[in-house]
Protein backbone atom coordinates (compact mmCIF):
# COMPACT_ATOMS: atom_id res chain seq x y z
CA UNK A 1 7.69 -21.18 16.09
CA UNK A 2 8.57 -17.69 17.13
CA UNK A 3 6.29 -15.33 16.61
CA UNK A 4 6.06 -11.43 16.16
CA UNK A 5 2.93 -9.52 17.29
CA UNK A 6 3.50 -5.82 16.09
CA UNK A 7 1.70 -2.90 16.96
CA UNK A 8 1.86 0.38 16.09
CA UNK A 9 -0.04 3.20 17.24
CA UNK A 10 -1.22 6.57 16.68
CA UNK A 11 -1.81 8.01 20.24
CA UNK A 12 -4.21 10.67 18.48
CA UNK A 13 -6.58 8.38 18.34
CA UNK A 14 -7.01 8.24 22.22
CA UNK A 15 -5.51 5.00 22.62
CA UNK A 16 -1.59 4.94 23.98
CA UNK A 17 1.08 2.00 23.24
CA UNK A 18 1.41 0.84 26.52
CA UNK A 19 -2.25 0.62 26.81
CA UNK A 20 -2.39 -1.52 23.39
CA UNK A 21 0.45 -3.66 24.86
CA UNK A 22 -1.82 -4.16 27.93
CA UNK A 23 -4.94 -5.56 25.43
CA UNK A 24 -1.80 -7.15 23.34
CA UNK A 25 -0.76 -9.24 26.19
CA UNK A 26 -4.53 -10.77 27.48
CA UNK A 27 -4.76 -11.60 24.02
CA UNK A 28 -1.81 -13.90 23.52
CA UNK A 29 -2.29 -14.85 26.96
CA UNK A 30 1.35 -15.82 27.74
CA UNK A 31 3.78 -14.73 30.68
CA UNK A 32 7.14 -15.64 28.29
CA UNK A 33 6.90 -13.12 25.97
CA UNK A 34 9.51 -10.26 25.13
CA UNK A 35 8.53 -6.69 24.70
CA UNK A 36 10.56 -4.92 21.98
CA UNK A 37 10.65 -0.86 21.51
CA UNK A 38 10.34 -0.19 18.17
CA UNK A 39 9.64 3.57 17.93
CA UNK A 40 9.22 4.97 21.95
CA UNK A 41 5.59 5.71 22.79
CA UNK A 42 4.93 4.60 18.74
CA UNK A 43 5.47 0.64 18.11
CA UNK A 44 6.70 -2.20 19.74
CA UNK A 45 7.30 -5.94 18.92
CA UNK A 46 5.88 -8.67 21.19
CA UNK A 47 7.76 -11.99 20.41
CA UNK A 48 7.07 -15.21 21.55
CA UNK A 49 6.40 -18.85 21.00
CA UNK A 50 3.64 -20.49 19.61
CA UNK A 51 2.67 -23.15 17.33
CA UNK A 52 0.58 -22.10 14.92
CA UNK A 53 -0.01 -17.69 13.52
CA UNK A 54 -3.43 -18.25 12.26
CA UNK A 55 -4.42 -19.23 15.90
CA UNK A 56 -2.22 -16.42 16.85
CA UNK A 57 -4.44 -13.85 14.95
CA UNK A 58 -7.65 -15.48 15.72
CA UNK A 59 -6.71 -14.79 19.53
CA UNK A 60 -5.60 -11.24 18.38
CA UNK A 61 -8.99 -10.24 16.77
CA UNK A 62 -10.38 -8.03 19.36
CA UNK A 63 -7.16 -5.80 18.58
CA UNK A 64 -9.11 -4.32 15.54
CA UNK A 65 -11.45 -2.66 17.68
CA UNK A 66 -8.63 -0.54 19.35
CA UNK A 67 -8.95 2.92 18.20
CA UNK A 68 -5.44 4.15 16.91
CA UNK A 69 -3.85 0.60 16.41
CA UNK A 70 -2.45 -0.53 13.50
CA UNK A 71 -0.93 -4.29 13.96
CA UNK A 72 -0.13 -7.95 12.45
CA UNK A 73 0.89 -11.37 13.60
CA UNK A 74 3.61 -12.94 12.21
CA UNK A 75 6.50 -15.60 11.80
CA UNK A 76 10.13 -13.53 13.34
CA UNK A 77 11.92 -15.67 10.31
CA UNK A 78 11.87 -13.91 7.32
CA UNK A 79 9.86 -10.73 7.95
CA UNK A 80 12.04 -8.37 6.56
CA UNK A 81 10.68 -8.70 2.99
CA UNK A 82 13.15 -8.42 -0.27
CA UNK A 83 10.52 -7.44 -2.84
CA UNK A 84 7.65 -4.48 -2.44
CA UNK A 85 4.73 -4.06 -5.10
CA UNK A 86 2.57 -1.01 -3.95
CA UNK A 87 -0.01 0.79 -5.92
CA UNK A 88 -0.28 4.37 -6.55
CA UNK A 89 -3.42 6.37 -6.15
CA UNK A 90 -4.70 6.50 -2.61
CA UNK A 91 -1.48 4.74 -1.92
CA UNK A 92 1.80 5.96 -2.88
CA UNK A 93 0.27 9.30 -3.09
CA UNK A 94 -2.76 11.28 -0.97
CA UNK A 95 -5.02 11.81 -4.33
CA UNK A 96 -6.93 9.56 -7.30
CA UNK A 97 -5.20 10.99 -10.54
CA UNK A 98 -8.00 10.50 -12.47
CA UNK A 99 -9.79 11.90 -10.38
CA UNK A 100 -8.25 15.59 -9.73
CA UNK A 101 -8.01 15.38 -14.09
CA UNK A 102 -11.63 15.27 -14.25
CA UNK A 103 -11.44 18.18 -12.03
CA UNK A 104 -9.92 19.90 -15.14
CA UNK A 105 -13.30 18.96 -17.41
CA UNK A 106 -15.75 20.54 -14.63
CA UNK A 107 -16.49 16.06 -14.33
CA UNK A 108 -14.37 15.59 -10.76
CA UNK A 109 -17.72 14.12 -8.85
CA UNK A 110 -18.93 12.25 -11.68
CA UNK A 111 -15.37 10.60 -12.45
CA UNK A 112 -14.99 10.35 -8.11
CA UNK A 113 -18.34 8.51 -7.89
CA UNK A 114 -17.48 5.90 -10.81
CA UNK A 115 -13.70 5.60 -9.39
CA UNK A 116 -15.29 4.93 -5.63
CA UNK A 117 -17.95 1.98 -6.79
CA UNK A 118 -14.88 0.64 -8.61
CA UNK A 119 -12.59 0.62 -6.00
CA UNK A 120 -15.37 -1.08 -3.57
CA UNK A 121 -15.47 -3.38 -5.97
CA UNK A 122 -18.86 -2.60 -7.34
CA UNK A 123 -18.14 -2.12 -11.09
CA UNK A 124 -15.58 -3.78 -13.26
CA UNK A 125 -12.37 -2.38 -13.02
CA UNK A 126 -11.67 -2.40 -17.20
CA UNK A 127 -15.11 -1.04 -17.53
CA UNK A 128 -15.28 1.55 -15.01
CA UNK A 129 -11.88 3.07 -16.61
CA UNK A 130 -12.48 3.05 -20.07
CA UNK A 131 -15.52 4.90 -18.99
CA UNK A 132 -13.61 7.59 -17.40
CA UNK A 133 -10.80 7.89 -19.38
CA UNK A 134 -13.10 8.28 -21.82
CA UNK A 135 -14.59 11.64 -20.18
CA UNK A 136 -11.68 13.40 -20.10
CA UNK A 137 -11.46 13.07 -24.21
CA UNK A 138 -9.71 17.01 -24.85
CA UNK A 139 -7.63 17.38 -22.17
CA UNK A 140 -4.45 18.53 -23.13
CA UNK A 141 -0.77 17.36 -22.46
CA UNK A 142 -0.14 20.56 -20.39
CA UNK A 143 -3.58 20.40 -18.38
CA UNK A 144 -1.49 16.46 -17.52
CA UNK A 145 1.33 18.65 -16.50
CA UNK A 146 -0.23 21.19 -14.54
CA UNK A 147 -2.28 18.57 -12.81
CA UNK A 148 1.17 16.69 -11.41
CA UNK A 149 2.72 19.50 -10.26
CA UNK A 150 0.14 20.92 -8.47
CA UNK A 151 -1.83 18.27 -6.59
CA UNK A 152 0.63 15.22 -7.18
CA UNK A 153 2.55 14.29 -3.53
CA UNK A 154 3.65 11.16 -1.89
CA UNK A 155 1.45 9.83 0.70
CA UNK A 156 3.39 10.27 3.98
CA UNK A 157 5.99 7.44 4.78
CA UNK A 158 6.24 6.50 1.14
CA UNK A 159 10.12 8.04 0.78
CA UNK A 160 11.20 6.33 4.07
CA UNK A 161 9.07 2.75 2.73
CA UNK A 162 10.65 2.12 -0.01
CA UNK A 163 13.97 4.09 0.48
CA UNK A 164 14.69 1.68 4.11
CA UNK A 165 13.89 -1.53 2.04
CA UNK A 166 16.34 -0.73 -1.07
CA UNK A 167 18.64 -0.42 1.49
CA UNK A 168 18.12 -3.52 2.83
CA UNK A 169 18.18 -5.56 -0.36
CA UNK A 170 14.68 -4.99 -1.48
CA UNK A 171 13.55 -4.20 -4.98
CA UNK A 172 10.67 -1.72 -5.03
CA UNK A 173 7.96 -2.04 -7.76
CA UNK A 174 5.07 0.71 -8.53
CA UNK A 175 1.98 -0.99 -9.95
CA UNK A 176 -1.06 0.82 -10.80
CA UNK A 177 -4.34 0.82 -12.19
CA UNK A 178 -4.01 4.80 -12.87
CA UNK A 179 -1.23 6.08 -16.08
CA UNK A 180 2.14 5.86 -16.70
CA UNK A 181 2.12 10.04 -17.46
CA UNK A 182 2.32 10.03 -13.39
CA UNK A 183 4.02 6.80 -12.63
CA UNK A 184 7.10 7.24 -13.86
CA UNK A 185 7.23 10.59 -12.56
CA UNK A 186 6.17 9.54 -8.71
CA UNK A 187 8.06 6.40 -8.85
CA UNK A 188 11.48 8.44 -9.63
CA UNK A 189 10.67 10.61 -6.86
CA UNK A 190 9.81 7.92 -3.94
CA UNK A 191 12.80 5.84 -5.35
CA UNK A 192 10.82 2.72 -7.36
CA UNK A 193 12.85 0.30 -9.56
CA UNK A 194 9.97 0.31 -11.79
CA UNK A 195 6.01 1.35 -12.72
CA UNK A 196 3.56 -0.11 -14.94
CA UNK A 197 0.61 1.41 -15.17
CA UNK A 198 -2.20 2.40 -18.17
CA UNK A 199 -1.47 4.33 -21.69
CA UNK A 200 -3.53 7.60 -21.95
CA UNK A 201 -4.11 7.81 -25.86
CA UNK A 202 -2.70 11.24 -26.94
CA UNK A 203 -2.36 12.52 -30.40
CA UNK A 204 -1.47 16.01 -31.58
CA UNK A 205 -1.18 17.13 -27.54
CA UNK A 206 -4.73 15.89 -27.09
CA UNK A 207 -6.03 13.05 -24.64
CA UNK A 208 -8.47 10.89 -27.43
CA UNK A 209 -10.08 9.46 -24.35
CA UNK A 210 -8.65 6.35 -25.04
CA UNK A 211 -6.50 3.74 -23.28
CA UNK A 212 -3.65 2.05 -25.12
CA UNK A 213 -4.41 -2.03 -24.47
CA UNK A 214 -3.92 -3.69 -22.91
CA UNK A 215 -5.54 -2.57 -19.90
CA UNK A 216 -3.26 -2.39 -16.55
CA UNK A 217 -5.55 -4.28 -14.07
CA UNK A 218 -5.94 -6.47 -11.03
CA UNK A 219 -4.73 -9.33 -13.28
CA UNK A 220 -1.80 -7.26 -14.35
CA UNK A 221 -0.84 -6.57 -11.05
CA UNK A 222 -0.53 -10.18 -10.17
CA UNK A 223 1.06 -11.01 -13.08
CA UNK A 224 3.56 -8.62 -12.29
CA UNK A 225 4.46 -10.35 -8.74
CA UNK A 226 4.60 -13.39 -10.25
CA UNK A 227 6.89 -11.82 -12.76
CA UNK A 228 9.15 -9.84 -10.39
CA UNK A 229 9.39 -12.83 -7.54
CA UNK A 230 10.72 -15.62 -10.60
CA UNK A 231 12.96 -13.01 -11.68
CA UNK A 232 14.25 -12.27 -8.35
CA UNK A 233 13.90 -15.94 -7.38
CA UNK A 234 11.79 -15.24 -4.23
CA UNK A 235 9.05 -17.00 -2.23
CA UNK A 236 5.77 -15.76 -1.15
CA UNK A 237 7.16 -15.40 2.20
CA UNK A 238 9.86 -12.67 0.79
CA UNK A 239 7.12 -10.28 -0.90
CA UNK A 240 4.97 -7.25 0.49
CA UNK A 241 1.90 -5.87 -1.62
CA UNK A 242 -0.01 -2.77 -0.43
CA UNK A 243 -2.82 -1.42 -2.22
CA UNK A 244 -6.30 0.21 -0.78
CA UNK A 245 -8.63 -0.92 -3.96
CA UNK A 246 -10.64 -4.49 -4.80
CA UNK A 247 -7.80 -4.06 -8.18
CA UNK A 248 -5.36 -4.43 -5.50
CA UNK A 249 -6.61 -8.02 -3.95
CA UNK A 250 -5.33 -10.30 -5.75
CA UNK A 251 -1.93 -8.95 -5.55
CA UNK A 252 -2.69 -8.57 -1.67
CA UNK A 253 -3.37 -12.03 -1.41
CA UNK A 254 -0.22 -13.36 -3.24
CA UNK A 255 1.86 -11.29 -0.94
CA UNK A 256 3.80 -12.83 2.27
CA UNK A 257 2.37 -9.65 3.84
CA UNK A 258 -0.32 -8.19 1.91
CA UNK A 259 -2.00 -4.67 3.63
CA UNK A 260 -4.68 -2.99 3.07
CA UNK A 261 -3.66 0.57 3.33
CA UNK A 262 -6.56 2.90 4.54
CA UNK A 263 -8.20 0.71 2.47
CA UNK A 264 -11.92 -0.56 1.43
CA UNK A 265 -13.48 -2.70 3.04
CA UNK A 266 -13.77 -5.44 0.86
CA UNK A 267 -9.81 -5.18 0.21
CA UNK A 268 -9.29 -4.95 4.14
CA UNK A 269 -11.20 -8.36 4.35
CA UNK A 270 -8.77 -9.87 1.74
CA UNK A 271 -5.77 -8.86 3.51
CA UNK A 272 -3.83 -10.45 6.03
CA UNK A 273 -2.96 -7.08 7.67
CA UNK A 274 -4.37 -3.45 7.51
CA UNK A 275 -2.87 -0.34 7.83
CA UNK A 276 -6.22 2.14 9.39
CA UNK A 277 -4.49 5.05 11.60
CA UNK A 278 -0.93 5.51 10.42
CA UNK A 279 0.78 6.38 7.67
CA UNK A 280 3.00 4.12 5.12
CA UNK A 281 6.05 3.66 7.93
CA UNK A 282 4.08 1.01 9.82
CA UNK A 283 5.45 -1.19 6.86
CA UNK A 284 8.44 -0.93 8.22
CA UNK A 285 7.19 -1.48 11.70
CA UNK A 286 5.49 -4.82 10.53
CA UNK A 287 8.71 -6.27 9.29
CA UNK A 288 10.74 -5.57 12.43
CA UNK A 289 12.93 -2.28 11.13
CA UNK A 290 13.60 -0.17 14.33
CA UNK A 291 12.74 3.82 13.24
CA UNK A 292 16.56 4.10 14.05
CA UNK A 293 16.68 2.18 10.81
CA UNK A 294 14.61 4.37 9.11
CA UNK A 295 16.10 6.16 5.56
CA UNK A 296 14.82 9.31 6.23
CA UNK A 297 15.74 11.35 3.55
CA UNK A 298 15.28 10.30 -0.48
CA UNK A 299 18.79 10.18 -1.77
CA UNK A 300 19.28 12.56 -4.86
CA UNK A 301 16.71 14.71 -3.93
């Protein structure tokens, strides 16, 4: 089987590529293998032969304790993947929306506390949120406004994610335990297909502090993979998931290549690859696009 060790570093860390690639190659332990530039002085593939990748990884392992490097093991066939489900909040975009509109009610470290234990996986999701949502009961439509404009943006990379894999075929879904008031506004700007997300409740201009059921979820989230890959008539194999909460694990795990994106650590355990030091473009890396390839600028914009 031919095999695809990726690794992608951030030299800020301390740690440059060639000296990864030096820690790379003791690991695999193999004089036939193929060094591949993937971004100079950034990411590289190493490619080579070997009969099983959970062996592979297991030989790997001591890569995690590499400050600065991000990296996976991998099959070559099939990498570059044809469907992406991402999340959105500490994801697809640098803040927790809930979050930042507790900040509006004077609640911000109250609602940041519950949303932290929840994304740990401390405190059930369904509970945690109706919870919340439930605290910000009075906030208006234009406080839901003025919160997107001003502290909404995409995580770095996200543009140049999804943008390079619609233009390879892919079909980009946003899926996310946060509202639809800021999904379908941040999925039209990093390019999604489509978002699913919760209901806020408003009536008369007014958040009630209710969620419309059903409740968008870990379950939903999976559902929505298995959804998306019958529809699309794809195998695990052809599907990345990227999330950073324990509401993202399931989806993680269903994934060909499911990362943990600056993630917790219980969803880092879960997933067969993490993203720690760099930002959403190691995606890319990890299935094999060159940044040559990138699509660096969101069409439309």
């Amino acid at each position: 089987m031919d095999i695809a060790l990726t690794l992608v570093v951030n030299p800020d860390y301390g740690t440059s590529l060639k000296e990864a690639e030096k820690i790379a190659r003791e690991c695999i332990g193999k004089t036939d293998t193929t060094s591949i530039t993937l971004a100079e002085g950034h990411a590289l593939d190493l490619l080579f032969s070997a009969p099983d990748v959970a062996e592979c990884k297991t030989a790997c392992a001591v890569l995690a304790s590499v400050k600065g490097l991000d990296w996976t093991v991998q099959p070559v066939a099939g990498r570059k993947k044809k469907l992406i489900l991402a999340d959105m909040d500490s994801t697809m975009i640098t803040v927790e929306c809930i979050d930042e509109l507790a900040d509006f009610m004077n609640l911000k470290d109250k609602v940041a506390a519950i949303t932290e234990a929840a994304m740990r996986g401390e405190l059930d999701f369904e509970g945690a949120l109706t919870e919340r949502v439930a605290l910000l009961s009075g906030l208006t439509e234009a406080q839901l406004k003025e919160c997107y404009d001003t502290r909404i943006e995409p995580m770095a990379g996200a543009r140049t994610l999804v943008q390079t894999m619609k233009a390879n075929g892919a079909y980009a879904a946003l899926v996310s335990g946060g509202f639809t008031y800021f999904t379908s506004k941040v999925a039209e700007v990093i390019g999604f297909d489509m978002d699913r997300a919760n209901i806020l409740e408003i009536e008369a201009g007014t958040l009630t502090g209710k969620v419309v059921p059903p409740i968008c979820g870990a379950q939903t989230k999976l559902e929505t993979l298995q959804e998306l890959a019958a529809a699309h008539e794809l195998e695990k194999a052809e599907i990345l998931a990227v999330g950073d909460g324990a509401n993202d694990i399931p989806m993680i795990e269903a994934g060909g290549l499911g990362v943990a994106y600056h993630a917790h650590p219980k969803t880092r355990a879960a997933a067969g690859a993490a993203v720690t030091y760099n930002d959403l473009t190691a995606l890319l890396f990890f299935q094999g696009y060159r940044q040559t390839d990138f699509v660096l600028q969101f069409r439309g914009s």
